[in-house]
Every structure is written in C-alpha cells, then in structure tokens.
Protein backbone atom coordinates (compact mmCIF):
# COMPACT_ATOMS: atom_id res chain seq x y z
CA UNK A 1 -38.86 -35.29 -101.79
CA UNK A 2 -38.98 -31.81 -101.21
CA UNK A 3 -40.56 -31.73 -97.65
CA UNK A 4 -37.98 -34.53 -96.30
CA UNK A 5 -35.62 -32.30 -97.79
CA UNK A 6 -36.65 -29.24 -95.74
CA UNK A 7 -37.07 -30.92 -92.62
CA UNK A 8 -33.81 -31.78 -92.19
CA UNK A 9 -32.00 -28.61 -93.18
CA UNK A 10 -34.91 -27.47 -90.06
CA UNK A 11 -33.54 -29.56 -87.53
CA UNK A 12 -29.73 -29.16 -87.84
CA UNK A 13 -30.49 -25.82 -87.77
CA UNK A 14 -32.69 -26.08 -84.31
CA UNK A 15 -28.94 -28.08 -83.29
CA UNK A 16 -26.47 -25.57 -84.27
CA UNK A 17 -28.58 -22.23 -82.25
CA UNK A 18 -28.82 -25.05 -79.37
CA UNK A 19 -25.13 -25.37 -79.49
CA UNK A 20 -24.54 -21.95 -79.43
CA UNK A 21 -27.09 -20.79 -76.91
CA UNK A 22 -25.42 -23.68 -74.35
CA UNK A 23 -21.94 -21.99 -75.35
CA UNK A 24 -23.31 -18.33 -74.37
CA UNK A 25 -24.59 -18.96 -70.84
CA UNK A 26 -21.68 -21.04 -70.04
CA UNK A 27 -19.37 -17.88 -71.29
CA UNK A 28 -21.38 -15.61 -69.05
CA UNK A 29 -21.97 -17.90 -65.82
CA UNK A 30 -17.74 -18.15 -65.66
CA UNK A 31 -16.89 -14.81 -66.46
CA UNK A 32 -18.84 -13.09 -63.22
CA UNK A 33 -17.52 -15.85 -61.31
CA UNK A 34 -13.98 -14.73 -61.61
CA UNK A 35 -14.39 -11.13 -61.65
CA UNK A 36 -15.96 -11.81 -57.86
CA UNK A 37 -13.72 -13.81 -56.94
CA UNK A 38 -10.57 -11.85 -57.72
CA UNK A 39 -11.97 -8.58 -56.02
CA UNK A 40 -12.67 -10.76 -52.28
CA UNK A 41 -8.73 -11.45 -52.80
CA UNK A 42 -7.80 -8.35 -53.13
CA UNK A 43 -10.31 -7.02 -50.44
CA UNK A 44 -9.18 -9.78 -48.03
CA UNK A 45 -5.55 -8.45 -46.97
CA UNK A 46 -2.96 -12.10 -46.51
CA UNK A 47 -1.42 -12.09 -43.42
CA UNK A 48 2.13 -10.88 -43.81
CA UNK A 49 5.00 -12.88 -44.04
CA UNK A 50 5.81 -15.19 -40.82
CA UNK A 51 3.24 -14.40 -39.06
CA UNK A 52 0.97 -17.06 -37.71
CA UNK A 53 -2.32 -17.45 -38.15
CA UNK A 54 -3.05 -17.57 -34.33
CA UNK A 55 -1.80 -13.78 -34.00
CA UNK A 56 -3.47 -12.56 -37.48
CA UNK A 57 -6.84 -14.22 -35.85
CA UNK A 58 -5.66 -11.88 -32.40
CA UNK A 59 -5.60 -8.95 -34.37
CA UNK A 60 -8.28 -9.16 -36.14
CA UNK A 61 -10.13 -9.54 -33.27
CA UNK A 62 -8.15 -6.65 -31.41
CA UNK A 63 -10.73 -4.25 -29.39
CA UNK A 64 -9.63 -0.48 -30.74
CA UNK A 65 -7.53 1.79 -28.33
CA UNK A 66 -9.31 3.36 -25.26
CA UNK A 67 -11.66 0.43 -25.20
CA UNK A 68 -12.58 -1.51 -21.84
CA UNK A 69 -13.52 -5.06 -22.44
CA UNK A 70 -16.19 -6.28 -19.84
CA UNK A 71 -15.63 -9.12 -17.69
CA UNK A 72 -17.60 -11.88 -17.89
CA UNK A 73 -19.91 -11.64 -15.37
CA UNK A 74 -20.76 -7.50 -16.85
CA UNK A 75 -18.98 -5.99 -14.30
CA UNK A 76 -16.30 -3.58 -15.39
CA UNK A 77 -13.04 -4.72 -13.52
CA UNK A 78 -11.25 -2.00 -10.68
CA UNK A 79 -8.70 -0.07 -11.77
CA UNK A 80 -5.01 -0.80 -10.14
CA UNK A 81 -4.74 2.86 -9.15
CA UNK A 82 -8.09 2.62 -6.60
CA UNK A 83 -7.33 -1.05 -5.71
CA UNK A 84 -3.59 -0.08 -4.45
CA UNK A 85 -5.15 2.93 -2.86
CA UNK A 86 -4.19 3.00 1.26
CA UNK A 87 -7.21 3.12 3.34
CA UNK A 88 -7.70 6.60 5.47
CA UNK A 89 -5.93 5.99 8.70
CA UNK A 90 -8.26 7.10 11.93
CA UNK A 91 -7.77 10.67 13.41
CA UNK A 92 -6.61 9.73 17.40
CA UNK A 93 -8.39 10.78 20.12
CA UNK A 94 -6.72 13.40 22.00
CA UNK A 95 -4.81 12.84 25.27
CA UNK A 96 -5.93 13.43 28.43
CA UNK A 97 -4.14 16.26 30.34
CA UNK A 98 -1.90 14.54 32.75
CA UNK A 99 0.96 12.00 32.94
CA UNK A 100 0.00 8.71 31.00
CA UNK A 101 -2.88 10.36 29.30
CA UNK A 102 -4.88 10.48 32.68
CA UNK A 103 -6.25 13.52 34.34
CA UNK A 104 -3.69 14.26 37.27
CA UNK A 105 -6.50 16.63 38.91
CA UNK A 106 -4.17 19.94 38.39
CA UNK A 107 -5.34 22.80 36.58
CA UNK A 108 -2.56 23.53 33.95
CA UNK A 109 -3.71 27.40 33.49
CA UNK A 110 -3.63 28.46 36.69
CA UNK A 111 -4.25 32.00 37.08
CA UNK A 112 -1.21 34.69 38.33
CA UNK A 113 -1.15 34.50 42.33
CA UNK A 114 -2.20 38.04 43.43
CA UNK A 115 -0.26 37.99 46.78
CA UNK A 116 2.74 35.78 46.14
CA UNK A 117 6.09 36.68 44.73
CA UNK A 118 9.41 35.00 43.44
CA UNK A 119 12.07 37.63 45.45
CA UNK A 120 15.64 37.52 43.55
CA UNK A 121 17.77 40.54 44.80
CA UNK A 122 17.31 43.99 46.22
CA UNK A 123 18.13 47.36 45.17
CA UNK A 124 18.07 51.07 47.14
CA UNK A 125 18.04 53.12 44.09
CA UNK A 126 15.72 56.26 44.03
CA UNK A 127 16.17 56.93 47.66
CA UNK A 128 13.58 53.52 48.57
CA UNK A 129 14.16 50.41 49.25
CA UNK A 130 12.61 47.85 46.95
CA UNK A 131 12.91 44.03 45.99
CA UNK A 132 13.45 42.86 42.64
CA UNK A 133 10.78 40.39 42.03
CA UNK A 134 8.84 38.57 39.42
CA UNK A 135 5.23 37.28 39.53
CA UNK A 136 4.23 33.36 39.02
CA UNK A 137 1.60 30.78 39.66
CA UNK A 138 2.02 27.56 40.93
CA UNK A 139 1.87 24.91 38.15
CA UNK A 140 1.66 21.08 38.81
CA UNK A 141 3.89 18.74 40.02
CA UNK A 142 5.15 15.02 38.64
CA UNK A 143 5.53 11.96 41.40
CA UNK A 144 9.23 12.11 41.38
CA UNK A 145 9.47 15.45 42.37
CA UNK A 146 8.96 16.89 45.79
CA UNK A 147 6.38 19.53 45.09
CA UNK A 148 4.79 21.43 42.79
CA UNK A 149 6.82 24.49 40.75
CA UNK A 150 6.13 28.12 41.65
CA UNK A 151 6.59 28.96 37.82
CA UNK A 152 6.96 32.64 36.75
CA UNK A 153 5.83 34.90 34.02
CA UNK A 154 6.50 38.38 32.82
CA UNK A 155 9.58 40.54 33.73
CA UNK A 156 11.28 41.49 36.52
CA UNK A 157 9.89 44.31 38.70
CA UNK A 158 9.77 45.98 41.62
CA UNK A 159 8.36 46.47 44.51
CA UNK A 160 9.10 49.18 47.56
CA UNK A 161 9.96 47.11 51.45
CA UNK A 162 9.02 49.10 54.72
CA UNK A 163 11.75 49.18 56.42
CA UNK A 164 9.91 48.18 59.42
CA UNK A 165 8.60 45.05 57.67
CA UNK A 166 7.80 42.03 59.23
CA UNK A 167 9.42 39.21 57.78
CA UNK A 168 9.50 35.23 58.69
CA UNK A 169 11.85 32.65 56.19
CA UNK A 170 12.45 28.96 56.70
CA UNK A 171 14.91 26.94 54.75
CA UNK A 172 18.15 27.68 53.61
CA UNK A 173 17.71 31.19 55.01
CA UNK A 174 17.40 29.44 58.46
CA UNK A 175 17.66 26.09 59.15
CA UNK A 176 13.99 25.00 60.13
CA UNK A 177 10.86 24.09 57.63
CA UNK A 178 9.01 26.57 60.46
CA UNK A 179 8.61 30.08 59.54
CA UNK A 180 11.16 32.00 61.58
CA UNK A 181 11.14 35.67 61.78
CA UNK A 182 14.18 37.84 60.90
CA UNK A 183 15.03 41.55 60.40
CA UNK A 184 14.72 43.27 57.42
CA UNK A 185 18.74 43.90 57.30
CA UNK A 186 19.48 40.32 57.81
CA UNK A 187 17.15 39.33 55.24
CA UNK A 188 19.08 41.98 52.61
CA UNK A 189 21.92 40.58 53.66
CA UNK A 190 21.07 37.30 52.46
CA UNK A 191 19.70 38.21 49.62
CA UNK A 192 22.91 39.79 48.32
CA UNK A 193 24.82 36.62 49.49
CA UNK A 194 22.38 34.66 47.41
CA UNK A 195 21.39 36.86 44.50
CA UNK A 196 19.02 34.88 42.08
CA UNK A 197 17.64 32.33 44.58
CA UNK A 198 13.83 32.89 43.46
CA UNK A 199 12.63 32.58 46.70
CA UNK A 200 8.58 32.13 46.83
CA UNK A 201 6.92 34.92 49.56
CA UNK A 202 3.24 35.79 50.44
CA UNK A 203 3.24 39.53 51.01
CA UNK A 204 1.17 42.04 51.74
CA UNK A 205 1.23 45.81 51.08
CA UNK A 206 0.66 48.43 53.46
CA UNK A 207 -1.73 51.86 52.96
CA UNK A 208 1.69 53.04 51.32
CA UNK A 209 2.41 50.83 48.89
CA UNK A 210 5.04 49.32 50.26
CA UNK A 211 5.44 45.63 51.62
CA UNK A 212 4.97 45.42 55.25
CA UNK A 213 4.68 41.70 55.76
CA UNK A 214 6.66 39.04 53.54
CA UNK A 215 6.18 35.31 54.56
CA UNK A 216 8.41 32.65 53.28
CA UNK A 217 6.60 29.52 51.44
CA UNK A 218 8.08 26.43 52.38
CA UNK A 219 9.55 24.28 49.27
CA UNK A 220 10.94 21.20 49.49
C-alpha cells in the first residue's frame, strides 16, 4: 500500500511543474512579442491627417534636394537653359568695294594729283599775285552721274601766277567743251565774278615758282 501510495503523489506532481512550465514559456513568448511590436509603431511615423496614401507613398519615395533623377534610357536629360540657347549666327562676308557689292574697277585711295588744282579765288596780297587753291584727287564716279568727282583734301593755299601765264578754260568760263585760251586779267576777272567755283586746272610751275601754264579740265 505504501508504493501505490507514493506513486501517485509522483505523478500529480510531474502534472502540476508541467502546468507551470507550459504557463512560463507562454508568459515569455507574448511578452517580447508586444514590446516589438509597439516600438515598429512608434518607429513607423502615420501619415498625417488627410493626407492620402498615394502622396505619403510620393514622399516617401521623394529623391533629396539637388538630386538629378536619370532618365530611363541612363542618359541625363538637357538642361532648359542650353536647349533654349540661340545658335551663333554666321559672321558675313565682307562687301565688295563698289556699287551692289561688285568691284566697279576704281581705286577708292587714289593718291593726291601732283599737277592738278581746284582754283577758288585770287588774291594780290604781299606785292604777288597768287591763286587760292586747294589740292584733290579724282575719286570715282556712280552711273547716274556725269563723271567722276575731283574731290579735295587739306586746306586752302596758295600758289604765286606769272603774270605772263598761259592760260586755256572751257565751260562756263567760255562757252565751248574745247580748251580756249584767255588772258590772265580776264581769267581774274572771272574768278572774282565767280568766287568759290572750284574749278579743276593742270598747271605747271615755272623755274620761279610761279604758275606759268594753267589748263582747264573739262567736267561735265
């Protein structure tokens, strides 16, 4: 009787730490359960109130400032600033001397004419006679005018007349386009009726210095 007796008390014993050892490790598996599961809450932020989840997925998902996406392809797409950019426009050519950009066979820097003159007016101061004259070139005419321009440079100046000079005009001073010869007085007197005209002569100066032959150039 004594070894049923002890058997039992054995096995409700080996029940009762069974009982309590299944108690324990269910204690202890939901205890870490919770604990993890409340700190991903809190470390998981909601999205705030009203806003959808379509833009809290955008966000999220936000590249940070000063970041360039790539395309698709892996090419990084032009910026607006070198895509509105004009294109460099073509330096010209430069234009041909001449009307219409053509060369009109004149040579525009024509050098001073050593022996002809513009004559304007006279003067006898300092005991001499002399004309007052002014020094040119010819420079090049355009088709609608008659001729090309004797074209002056520099100052006025003079230059002593023999008095015995041999002088020929044409038009206005006479009325022919062939070289007429005149005196020297009724050439001064001309020249003070007509101050200014800018006459073109060919002259030549004699051993003295002075003018002893003055042709008249024909102008239309």
């Amino acid at each position: 009787m004594m070894i049923t007796h002890r058997r039992r008390r054995n096995a409700f014993r080996t029940l009762a730490l069974s009982a309590w050892a299944v108690g324990v490790l269910a204690l202890s598996a939901c205890s870490p359960t919770s604990s993890d599961a409340a700190g991903t809450a809190a470390a998981t932020p909601s999205p705030a109130k009203g806003e959808s989840s379509a833009k809290a997925t955008a966000s999220a998902t936000a590249l940070p400032a000063g970041k360039v996406s790539s395309s698709p392809d892996g090419k990084l797409p032009s910026s607006p600033a070198s895509a509105a950019s004009p294109t460099a426009s073509a330096v010209g050519s430069p234009i041909a001397a001449g009307t219409g950009g053509e060369d009109d066979g004149c040579d525009h820097k024509m050098p001073i004419s050593p022996d002809e003159i513009a004559v304007y007016r006279y003067t006898p101061e300092g005991g001499s006679l002399s004309l007052i004259i002014r020094h040119g070139n010819w420079g090049c005419g355009t088709p609608d005018s008659d001729g090309a321009p004797f074209e002056t440079v520099g100052k006025e100046t003079y230059l002593p007349l023999d008095q015995a000079a041999y002088i020929t005009v044409t038009d206005p001073i006479v009325a022919s386009t062939e070289n007429q010869p005149i005196g020297v007085q009724e050439f001064l007197d001309w020249l003070e009726a007509h101050p200014d005209s800018g006459l073109v002569f060919q002259y030549h100066l004699g051993a003295d210095g002075a003018i002893d032959s003055l042709e008249q150039i024909f102008t239309p």
